[in-house]
C-alpha atoms as a PDB file:
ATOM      1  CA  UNK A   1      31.903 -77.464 -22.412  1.00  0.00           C
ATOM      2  CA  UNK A   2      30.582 -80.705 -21.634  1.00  0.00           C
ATOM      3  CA  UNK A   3      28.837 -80.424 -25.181  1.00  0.00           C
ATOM      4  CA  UNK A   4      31.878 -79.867 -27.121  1.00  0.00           C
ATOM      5  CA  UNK A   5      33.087 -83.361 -25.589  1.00  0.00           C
ATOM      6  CA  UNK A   6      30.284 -84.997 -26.243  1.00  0.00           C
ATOM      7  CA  UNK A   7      30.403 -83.604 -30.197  1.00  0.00           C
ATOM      8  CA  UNK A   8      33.801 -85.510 -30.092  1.00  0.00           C
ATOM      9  CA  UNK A   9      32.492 -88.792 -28.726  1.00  0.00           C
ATOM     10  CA  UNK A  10      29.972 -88.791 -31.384  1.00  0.00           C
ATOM     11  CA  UNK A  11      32.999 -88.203 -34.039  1.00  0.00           C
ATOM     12  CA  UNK A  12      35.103 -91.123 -32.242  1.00  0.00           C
ATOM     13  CA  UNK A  13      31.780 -93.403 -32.889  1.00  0.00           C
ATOM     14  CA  UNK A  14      31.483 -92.784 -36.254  1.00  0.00           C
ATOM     15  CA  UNK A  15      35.132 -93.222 -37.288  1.00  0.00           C
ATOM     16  CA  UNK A  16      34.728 -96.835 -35.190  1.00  0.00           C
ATOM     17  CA  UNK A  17      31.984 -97.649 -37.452  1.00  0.00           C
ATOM     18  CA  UNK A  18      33.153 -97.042 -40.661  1.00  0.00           C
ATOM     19  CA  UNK A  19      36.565 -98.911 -39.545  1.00  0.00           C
ATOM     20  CA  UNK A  20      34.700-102.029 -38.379  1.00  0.00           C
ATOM     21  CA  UNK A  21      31.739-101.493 -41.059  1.00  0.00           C
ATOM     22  CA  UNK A  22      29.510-104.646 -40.595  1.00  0.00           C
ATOM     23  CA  UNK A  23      31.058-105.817 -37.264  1.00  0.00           C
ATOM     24  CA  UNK A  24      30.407-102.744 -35.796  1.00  0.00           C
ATOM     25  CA  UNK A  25      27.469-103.698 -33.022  1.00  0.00           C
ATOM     26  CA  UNK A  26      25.416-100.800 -31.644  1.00  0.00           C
ATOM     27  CA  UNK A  27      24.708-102.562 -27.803  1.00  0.00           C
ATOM     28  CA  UNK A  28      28.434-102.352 -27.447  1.00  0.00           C
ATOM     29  CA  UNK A  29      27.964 -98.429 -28.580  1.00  0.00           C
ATOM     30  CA  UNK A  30      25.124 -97.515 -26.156  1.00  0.00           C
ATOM     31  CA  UNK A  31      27.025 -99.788 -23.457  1.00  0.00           C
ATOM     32  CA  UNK A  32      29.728 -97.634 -23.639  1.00  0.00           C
ATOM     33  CA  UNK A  33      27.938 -94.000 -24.198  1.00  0.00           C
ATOM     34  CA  UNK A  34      26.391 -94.638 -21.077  1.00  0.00           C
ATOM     35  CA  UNK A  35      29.715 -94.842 -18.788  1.00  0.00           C
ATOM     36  CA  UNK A  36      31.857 -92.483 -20.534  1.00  0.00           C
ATOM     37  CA  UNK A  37      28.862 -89.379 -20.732  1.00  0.00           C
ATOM     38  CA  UNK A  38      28.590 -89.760 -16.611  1.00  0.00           C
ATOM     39  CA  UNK A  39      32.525 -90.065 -16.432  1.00  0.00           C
ATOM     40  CA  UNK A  40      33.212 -86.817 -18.930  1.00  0.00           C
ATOM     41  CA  UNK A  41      30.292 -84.814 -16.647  1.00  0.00           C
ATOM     42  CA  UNK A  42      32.510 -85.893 -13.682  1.00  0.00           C
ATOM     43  CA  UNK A  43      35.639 -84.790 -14.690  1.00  0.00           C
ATOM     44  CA  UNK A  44      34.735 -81.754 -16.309  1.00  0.00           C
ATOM     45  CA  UNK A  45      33.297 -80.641 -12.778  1.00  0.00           C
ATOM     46  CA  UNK A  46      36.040 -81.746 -10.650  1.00  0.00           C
ATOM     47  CA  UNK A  47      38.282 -80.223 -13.176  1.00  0.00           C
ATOM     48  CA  UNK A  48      35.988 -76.564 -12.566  1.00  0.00           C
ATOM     49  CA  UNK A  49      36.610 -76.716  -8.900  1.00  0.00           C
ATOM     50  CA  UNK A  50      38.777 -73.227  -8.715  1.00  0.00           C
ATOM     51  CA  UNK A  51      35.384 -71.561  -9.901  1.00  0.00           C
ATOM     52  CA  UNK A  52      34.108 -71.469  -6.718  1.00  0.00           C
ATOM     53  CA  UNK A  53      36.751 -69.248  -4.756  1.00  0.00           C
ATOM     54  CA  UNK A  54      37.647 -66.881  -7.872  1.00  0.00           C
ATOM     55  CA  UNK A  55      34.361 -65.230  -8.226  1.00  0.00           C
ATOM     56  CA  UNK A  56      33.807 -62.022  -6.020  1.00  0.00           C
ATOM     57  CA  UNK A  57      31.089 -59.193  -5.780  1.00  0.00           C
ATOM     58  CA  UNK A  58      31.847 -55.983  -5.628  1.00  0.00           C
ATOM     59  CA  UNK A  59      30.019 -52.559  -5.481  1.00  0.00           C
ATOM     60  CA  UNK A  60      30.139 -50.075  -8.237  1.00  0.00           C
ATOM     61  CA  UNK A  61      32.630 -47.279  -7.096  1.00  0.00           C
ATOM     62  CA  UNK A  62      31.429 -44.812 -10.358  1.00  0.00           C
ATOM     63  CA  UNK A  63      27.849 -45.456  -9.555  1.00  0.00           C
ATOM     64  CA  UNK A  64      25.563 -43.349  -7.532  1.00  0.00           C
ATOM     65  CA  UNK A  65      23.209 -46.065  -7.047  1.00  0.00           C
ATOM     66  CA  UNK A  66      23.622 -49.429  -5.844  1.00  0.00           C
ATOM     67  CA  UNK A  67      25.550 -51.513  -8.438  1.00  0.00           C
ATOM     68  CA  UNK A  68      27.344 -54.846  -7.910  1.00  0.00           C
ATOM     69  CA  UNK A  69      29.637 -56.025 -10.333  1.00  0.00           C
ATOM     70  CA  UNK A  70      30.526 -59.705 -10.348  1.00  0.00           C
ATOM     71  CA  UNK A  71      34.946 -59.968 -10.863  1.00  0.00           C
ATOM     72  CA  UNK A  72      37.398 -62.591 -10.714  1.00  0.00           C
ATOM     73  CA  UNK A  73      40.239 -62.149  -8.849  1.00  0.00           C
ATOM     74  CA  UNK A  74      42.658 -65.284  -8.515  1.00  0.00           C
ATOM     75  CA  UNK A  75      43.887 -65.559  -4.767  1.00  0.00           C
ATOM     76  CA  UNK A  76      47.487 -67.933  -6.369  1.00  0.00           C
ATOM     77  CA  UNK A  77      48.730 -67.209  -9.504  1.00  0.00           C
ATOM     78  CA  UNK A  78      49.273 -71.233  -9.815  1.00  0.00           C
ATOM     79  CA  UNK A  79      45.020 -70.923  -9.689  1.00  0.00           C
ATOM     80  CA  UNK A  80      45.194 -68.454 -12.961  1.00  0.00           C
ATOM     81  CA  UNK A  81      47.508 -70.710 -14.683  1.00  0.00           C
ATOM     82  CA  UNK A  82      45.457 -73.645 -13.969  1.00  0.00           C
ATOM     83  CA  UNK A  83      42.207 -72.011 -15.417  1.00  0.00           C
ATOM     84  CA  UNK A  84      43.751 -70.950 -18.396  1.00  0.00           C
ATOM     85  CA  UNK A  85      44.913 -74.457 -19.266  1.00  0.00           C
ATOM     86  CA  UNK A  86      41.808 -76.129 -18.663  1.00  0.00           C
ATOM     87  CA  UNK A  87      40.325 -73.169 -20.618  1.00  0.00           C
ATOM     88  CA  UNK A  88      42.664 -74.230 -23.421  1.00  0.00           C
ATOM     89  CA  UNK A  89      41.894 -77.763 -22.911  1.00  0.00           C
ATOM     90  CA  UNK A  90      38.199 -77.449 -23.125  1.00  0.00           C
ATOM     91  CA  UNK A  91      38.533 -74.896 -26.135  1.00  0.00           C
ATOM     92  CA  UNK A  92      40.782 -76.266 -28.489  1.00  0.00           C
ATOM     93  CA  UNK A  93      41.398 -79.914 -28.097  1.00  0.00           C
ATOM     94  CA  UNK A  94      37.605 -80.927 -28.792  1.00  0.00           C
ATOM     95  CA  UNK A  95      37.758 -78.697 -32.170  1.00  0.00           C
ATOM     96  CA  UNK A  96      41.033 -80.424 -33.162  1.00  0.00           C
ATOM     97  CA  UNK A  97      39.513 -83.865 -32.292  1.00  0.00           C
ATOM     98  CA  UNK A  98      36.620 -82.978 -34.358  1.00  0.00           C
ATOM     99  CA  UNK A  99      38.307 -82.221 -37.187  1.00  0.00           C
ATOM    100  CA  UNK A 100      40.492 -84.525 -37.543  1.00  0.00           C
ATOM    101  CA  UNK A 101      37.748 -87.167 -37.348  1.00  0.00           C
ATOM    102  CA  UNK A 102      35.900 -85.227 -39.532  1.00  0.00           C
ATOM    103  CA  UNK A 103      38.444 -85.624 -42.272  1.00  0.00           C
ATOM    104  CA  UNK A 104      38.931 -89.601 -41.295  1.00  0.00           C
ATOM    105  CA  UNK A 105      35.426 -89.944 -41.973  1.00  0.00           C
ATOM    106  CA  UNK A 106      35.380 -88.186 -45.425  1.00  0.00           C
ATOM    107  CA  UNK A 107      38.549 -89.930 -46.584  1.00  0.00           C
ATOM    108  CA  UNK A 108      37.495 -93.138 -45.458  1.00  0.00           C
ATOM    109  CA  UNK A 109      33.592 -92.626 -47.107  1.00  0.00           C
ATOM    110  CA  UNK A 110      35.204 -91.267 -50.377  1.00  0.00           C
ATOM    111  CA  UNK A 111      37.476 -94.417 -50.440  1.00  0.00           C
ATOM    112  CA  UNK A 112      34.888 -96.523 -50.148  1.00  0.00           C
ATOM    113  CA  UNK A 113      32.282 -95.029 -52.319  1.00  0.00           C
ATOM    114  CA  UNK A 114      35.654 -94.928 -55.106  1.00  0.00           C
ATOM    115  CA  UNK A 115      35.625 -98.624 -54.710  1.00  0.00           C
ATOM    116  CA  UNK A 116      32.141 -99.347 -55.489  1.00  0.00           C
ATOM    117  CA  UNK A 117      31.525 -96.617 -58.088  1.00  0.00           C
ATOM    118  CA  UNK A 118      30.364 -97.793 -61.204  1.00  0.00           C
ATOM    119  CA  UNK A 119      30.640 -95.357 -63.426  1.00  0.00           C
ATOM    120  CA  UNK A 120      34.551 -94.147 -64.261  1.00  0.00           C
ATOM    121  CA  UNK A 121      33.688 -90.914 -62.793  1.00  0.00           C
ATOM    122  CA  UNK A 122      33.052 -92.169 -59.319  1.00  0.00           C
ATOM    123  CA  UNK A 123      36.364 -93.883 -59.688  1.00  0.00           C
ATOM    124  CA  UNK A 124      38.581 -90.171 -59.505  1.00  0.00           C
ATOM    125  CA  UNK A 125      38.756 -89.275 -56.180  1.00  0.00           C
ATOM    126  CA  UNK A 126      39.140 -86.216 -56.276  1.00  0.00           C
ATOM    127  CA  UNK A 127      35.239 -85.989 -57.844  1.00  0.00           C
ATOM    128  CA  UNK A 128      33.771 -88.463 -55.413  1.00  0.00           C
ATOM    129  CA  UNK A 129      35.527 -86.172 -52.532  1.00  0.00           C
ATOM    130  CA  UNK A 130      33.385 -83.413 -53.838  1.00  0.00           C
ATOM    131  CA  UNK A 131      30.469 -85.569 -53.652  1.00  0.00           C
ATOM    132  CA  UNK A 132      30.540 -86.326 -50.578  1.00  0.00           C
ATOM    133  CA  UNK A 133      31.879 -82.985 -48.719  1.00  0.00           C
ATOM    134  CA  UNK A 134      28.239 -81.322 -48.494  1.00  0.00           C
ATOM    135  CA  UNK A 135      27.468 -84.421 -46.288  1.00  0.00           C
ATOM    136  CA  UNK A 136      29.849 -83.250 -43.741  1.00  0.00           C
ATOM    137  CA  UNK A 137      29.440 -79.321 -43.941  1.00  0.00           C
ATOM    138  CA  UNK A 138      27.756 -79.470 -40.364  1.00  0.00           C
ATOM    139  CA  UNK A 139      30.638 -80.831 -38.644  1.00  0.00           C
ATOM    140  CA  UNK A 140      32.754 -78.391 -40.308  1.00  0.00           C
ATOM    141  CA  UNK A 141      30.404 -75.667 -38.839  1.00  0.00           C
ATOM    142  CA  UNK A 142      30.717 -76.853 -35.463  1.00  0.00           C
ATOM    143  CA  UNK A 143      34.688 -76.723 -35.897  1.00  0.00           C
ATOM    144  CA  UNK A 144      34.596 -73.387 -37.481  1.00  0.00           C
ATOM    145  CA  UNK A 145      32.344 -72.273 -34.500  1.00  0.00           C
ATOM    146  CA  UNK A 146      35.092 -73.256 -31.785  1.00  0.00           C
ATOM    147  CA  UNK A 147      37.526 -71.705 -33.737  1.00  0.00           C
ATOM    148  CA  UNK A 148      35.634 -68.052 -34.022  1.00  0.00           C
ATOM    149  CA  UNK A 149      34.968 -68.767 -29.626  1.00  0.00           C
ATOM    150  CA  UNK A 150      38.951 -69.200 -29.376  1.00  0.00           C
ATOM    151  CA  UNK A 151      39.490 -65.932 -31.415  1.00  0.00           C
ATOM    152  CA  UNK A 152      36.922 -64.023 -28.885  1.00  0.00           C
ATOM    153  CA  UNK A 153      38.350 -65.617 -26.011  1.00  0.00           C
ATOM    154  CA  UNK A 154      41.770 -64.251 -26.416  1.00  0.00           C
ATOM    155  CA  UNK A 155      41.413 -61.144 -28.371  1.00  0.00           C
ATOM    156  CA  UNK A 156      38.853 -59.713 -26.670  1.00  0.00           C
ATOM    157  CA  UNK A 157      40.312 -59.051 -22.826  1.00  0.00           C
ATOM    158  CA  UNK A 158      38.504 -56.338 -21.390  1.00  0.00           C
ATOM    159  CA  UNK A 159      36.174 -54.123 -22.850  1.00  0.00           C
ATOM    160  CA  UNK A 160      38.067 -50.673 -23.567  1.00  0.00           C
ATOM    161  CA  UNK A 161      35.856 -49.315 -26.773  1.00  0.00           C
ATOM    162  CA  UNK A 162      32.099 -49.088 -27.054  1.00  0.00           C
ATOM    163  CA  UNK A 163      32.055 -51.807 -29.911  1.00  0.00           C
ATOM    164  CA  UNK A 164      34.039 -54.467 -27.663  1.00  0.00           C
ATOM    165  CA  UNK A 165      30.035 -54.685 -25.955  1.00  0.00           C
ATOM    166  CA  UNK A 166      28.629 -55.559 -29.342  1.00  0.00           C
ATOM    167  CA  UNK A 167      31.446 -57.833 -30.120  1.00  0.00           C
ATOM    168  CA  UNK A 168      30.607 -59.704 -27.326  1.00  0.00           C
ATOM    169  CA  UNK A 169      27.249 -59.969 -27.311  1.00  0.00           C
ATOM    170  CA  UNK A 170      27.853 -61.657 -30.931  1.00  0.00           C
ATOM    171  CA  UNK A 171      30.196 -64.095 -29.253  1.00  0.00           C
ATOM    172  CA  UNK A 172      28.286 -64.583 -26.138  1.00  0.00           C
ATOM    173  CA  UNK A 173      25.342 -66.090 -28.904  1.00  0.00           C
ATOM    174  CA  UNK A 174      27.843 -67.768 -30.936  1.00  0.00           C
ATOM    175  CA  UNK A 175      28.754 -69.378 -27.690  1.00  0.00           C
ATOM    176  CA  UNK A 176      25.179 -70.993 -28.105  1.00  0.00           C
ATOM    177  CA  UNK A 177      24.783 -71.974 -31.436  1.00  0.00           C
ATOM    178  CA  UNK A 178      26.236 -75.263 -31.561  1.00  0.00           C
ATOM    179  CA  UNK A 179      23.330 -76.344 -28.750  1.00  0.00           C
ATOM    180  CA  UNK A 180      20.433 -74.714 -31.062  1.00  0.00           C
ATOM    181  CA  UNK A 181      22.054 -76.751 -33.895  1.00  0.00           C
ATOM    182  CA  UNK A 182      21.747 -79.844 -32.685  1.00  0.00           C
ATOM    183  CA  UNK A 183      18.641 -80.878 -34.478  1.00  0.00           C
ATOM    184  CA  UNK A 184      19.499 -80.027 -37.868  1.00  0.00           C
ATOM    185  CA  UNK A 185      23.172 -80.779 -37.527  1.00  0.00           C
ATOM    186  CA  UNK A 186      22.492 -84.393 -36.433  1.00  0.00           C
ATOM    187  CA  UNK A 187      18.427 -85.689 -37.476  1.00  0.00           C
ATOM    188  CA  UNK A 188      18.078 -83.841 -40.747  1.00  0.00           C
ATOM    189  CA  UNK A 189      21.397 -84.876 -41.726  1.00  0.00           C
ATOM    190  CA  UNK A 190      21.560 -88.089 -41.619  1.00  0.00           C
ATOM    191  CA  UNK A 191      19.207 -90.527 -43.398  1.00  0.00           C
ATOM    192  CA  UNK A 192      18.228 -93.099 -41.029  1.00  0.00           C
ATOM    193  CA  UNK A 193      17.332 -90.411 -37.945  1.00  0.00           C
ATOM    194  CA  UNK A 194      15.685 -88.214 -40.103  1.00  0.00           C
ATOM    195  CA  UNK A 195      13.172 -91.089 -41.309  1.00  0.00           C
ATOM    196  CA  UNK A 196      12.562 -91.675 -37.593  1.00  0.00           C
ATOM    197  CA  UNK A 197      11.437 -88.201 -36.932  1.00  0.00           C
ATOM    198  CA  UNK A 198       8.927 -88.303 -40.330  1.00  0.00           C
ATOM    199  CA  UNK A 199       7.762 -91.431 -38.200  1.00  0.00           C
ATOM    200  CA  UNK A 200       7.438 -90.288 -34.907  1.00  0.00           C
ATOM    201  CA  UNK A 201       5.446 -87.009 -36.258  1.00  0.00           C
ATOM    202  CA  UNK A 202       3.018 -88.923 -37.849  1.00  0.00           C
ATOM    203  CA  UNK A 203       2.661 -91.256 -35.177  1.00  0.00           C
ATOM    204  CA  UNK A 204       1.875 -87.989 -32.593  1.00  0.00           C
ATOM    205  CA  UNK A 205      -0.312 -86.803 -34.857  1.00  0.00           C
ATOM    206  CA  UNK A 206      -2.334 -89.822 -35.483  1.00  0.00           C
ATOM    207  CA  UNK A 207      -2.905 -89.653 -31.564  1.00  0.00           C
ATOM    208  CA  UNK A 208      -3.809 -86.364 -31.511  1.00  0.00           C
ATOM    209  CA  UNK A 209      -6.169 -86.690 -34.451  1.00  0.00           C
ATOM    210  CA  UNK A 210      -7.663 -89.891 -32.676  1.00  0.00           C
ATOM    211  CA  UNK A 211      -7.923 -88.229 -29.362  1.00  0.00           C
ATOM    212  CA  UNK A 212      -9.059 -84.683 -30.134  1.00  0.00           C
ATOM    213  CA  UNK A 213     -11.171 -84.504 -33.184  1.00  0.00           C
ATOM    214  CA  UNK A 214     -12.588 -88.443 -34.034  1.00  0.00           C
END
């Protein structure tokens, strides 16, 4: 949850530096990152208070043996209305954030690569669009990865066929993807942070090399 948010402060960042371009100043950036990620952890926990008094343990009744099963039950209906907004929130409004950032950014690259082509087939736009959409194919994975967690989240209600298990399972992975992605969606994507990883390798394993085996 608090992930998704911060997926869509990164997007807000970038669209702020292509709009300013040059002028854009990266203390100002971190000065800011480091308020608003300890403000969007607070909220998102006050906002998760109800968890605490709609959780409830109960024993098995079809079991011979000891089984406890672990249920929500909602003492206000106000309580199950609440957590299916913020549910809703948390779900859909990052995604829809994303992607419409996600398209600013393209736009506003293809525009300005179109500018500065110099050959007349960087000038169509259509072309240069092209160009430049496998550069953003991993925010478009992230945003088509909140859309399939929607889907599962209200098609899925109870488990009533053997398959609904397996279905899921898939969706309690998918659930995690986005935080195994990380690395590839955001170093070996971009240029600059990429570079800095070939650097800090080689810099590791100069140490080791000078430690362990000179």
């Amino acid at each position: 949850m608090l992930f998704d948010w911060v997926i869509v402060c990164i997007a807000v960042e970038r669209c702020v530096n292509i709009i300013k371009g040059i002028s854009f100043k990266k203390p100002n950036s971190v000065w800011w990152a480091k308020r608003i990620i300890p403000l969007l952890t607070f909220i998102i926990i006050c906002s998760l208070w109800h968890e605490l008094f709609i959780h409830k343990l109960i024993s098995d009744p079809r079991s011979t043996s000891e089984h406890t099963w672990c249920v929500i039950e909602f003492p206000w209906k106000w309580i199950k209305n609440y957590r299916l907004i913020i549910n809703l929130i948390n779900l859909i409004v990052p995604g829809v954030i994303n992607l419409i950032a996600t398209i600013f950014l393209l736009h506003k690259t293809t525009r300005r690569k179109q500018e500065f082509g110099k050959k007349k087939s960087d000038k169509s736009y259509w072309k240069t669009f092209r160009k430049q959409l496998p550069m953003y194919g991993s925010p478009f994975g992230l945003i088509i990865l909140s859309v399939m967690r929607v889907i599962f989240s209200f098609t899925l209600v109870c488990i009533t066929e053997q398959w609904h298990k397996y279905v899921y399972l898939i969706a309690y992975f998918i659930s995690f993807t986005p935080f195994m992605a990380t690395f590839p969606i955001f170093v070996l994507t971009a240029k600059i942070y990429k570079t800095e990883f070939k650097k800090f390798v080689a810099r590791r394993i100069r140490k080791f090399k000078a430690r362990w085996i000179y």
